[in-house]
N, C-alpha and C. Protein backbone atom coordinates (compact mmCIF):
# COMPACT_ATOMS: atom_id res chain seq x y z
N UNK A 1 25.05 154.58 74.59
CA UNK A 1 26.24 154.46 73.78
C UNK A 1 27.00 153.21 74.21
N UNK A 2 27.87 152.63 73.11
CA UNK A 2 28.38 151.46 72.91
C UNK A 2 29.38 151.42 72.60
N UNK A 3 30.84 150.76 73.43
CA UNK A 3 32.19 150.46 73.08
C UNK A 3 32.16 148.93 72.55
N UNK A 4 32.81 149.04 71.26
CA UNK A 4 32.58 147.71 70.45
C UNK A 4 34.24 147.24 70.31
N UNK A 5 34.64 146.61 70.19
CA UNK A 5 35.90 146.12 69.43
C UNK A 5 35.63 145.50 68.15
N UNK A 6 36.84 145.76 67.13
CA UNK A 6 36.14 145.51 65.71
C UNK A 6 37.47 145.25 65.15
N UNK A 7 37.75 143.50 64.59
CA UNK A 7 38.49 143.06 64.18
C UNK A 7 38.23 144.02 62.62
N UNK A 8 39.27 144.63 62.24
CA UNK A 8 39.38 145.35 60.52
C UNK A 8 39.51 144.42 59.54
N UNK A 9 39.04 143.89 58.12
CA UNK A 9 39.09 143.55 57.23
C UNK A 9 39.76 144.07 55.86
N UNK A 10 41.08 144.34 56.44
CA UNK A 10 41.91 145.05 55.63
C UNK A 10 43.19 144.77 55.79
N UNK A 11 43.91 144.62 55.02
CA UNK A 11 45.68 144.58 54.93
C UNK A 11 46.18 145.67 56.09
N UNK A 12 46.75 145.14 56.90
CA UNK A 12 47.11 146.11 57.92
C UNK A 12 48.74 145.78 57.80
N UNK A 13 49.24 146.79 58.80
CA UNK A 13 50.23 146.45 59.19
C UNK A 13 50.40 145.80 60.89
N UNK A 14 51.62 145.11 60.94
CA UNK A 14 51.59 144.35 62.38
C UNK A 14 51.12 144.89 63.36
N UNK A 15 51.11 146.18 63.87
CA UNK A 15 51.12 146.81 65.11
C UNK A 15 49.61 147.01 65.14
N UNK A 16 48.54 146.95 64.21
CA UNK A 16 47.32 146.93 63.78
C UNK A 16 46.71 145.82 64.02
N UNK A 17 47.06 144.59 64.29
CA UNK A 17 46.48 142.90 64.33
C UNK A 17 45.81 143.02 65.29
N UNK A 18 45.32 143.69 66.38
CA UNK A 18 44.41 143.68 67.38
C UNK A 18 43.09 144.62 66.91
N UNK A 19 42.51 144.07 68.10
CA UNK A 19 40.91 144.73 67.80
C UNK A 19 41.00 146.10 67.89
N UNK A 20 40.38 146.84 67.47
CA UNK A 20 40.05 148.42 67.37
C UNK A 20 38.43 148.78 68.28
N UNK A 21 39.27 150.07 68.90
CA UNK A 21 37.79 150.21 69.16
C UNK A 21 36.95 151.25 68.74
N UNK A 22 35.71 150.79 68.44
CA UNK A 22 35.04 152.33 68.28
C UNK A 22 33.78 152.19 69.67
N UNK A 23 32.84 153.39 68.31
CA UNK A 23 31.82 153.29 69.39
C UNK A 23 30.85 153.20 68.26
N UNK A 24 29.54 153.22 69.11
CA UNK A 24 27.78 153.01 68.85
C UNK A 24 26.71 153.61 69.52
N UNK A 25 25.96 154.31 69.04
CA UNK A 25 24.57 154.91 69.71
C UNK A 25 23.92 153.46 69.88
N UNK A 26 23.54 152.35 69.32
CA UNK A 26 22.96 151.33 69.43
C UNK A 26 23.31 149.91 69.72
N UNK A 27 23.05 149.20 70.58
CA UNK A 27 23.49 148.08 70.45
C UNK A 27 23.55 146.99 69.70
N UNK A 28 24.32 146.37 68.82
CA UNK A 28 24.90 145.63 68.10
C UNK A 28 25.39 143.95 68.64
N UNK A 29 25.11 142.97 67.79
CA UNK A 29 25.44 141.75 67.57
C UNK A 29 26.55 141.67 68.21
N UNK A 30 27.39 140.52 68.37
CA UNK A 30 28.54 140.48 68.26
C UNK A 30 29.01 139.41 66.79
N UNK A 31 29.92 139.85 66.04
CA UNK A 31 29.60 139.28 64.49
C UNK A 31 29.30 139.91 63.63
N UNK A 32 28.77 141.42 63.72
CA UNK A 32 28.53 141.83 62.82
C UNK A 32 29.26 142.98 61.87
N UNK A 33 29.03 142.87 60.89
CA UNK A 33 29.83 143.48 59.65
C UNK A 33 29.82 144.87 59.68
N UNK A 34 30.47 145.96 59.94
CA UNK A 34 30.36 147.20 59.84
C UNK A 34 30.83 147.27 58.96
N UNK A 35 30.50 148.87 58.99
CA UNK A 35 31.81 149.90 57.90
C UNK A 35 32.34 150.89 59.09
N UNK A 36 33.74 150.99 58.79
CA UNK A 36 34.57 151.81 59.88
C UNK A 36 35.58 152.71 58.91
N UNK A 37 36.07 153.52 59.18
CA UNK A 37 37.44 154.32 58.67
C UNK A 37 38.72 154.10 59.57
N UNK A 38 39.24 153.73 58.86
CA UNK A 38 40.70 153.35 59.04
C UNK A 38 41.75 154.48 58.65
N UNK A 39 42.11 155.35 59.40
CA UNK A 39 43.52 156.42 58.87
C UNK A 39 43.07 156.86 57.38
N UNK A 40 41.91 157.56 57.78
CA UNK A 40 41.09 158.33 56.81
C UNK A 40 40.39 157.38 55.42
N UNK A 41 40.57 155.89 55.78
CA UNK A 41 40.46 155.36 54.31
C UNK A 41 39.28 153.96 54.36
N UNK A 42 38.39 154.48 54.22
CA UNK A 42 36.97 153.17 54.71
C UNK A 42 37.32 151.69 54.34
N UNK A 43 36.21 151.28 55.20
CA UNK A 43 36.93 149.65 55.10
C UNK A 43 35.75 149.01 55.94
N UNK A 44 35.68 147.62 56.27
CA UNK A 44 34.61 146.96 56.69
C UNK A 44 35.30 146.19 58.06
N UNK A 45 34.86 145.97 58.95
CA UNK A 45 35.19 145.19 60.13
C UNK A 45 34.10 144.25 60.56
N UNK A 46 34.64 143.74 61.24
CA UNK A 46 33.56 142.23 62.27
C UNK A 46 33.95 142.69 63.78
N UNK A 47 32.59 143.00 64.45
CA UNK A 47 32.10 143.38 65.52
C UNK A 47 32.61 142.01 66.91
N UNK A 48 33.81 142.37 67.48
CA UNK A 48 34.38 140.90 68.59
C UNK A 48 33.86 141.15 70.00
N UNK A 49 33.60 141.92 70.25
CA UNK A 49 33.02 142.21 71.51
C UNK A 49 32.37 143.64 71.72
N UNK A 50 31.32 144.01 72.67
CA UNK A 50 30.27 145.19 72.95
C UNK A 50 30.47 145.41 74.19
N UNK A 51 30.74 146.43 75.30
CA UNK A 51 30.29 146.99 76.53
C UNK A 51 29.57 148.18 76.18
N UNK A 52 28.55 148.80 77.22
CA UNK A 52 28.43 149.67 77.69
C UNK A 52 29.21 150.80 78.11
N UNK A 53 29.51 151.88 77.46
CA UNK A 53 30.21 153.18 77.39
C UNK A 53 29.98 153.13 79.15
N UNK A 54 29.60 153.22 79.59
CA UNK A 54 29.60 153.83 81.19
C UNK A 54 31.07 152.46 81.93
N UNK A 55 30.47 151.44 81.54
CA UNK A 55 31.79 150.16 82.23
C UNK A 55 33.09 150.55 81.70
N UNK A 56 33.57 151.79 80.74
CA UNK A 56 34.30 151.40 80.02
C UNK A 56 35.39 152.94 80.34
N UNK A 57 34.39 154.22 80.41
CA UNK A 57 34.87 155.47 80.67
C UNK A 57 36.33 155.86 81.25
N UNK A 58 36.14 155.17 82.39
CA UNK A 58 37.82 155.40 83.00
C UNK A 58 38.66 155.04 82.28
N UNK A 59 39.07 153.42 81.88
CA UNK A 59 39.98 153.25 80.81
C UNK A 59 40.34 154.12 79.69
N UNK A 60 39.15 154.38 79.23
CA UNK A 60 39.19 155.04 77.61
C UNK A 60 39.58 156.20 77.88
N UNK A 61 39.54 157.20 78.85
CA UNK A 61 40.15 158.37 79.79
C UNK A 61 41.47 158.44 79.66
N UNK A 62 42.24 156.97 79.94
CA UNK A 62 43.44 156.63 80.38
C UNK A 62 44.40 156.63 78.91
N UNK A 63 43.37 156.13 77.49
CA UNK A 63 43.88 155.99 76.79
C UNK A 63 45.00 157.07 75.96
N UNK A 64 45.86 157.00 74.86
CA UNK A 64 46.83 157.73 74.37
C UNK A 64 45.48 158.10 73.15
N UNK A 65 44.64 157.46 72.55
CA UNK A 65 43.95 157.45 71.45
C UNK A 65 42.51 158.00 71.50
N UNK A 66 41.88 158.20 70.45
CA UNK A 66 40.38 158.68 70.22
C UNK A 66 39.45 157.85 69.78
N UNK A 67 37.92 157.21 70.68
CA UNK A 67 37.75 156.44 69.66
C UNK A 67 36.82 157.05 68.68
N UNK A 68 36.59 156.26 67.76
CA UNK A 68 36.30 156.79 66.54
C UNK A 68 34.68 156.26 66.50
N UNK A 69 33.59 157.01 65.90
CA UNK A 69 32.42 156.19 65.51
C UNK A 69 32.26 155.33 64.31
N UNK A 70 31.60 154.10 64.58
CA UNK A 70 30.79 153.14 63.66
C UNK A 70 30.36 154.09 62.26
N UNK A 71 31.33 153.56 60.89
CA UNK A 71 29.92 154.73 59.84
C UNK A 71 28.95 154.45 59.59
N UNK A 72 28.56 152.90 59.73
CA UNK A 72 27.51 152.10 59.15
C UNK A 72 27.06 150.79 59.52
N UNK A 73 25.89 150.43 60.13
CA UNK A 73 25.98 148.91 60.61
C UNK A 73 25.29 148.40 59.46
C-alpha cells in the first residue's frame, strides 16, 4: 500500500489549495491522472508525490483526518 498526495482538479475553496492525501494498493507515477472523491462528489487529480504506507503510519496516526482511497488510476 501507497500514500500518494494528489493535487485536485476542481474549484476548491482556499483551505483546500494543498495536496490531499489518499492511498493505493499499487504503485503509481508521479503525474498521474486519477479519479478521487472529493466531499462525496468525484473529480480527477494529478498524483505530486508517493511513499510507502509503512514510512508514513505514525504521522497519519497523528492525523485529525481519514485517508481516503484512489477510485481509479
Amino acid at each position: 500500500m501507497y500514500v500518494v498526495n494528489i493535487t485536485p482538479l476542481l474549484q476548491l475553496p482556499q483551505k483546500f489549495l494543498k495536496p490531499l492525501s489518499y492511498f493505493v494498493r499499487e504503485e503509481i507515477q508521479t503525474g498521474t491522472l486519477v479519479r478521487i472523491t472529493l466531499q462525496s462528489k468525484p473529480g480527477y487529480g494529478i498524483v505530486e508525490s508517493i511513499s510507502p504506507l509503512r514510512d508514513k503510519k505514525f504521522f497519519l496516526k497523528q492525523e485529525p483526518f481519514f485517508v481516503k482511497k484512489v477510485d481509479k488510476i
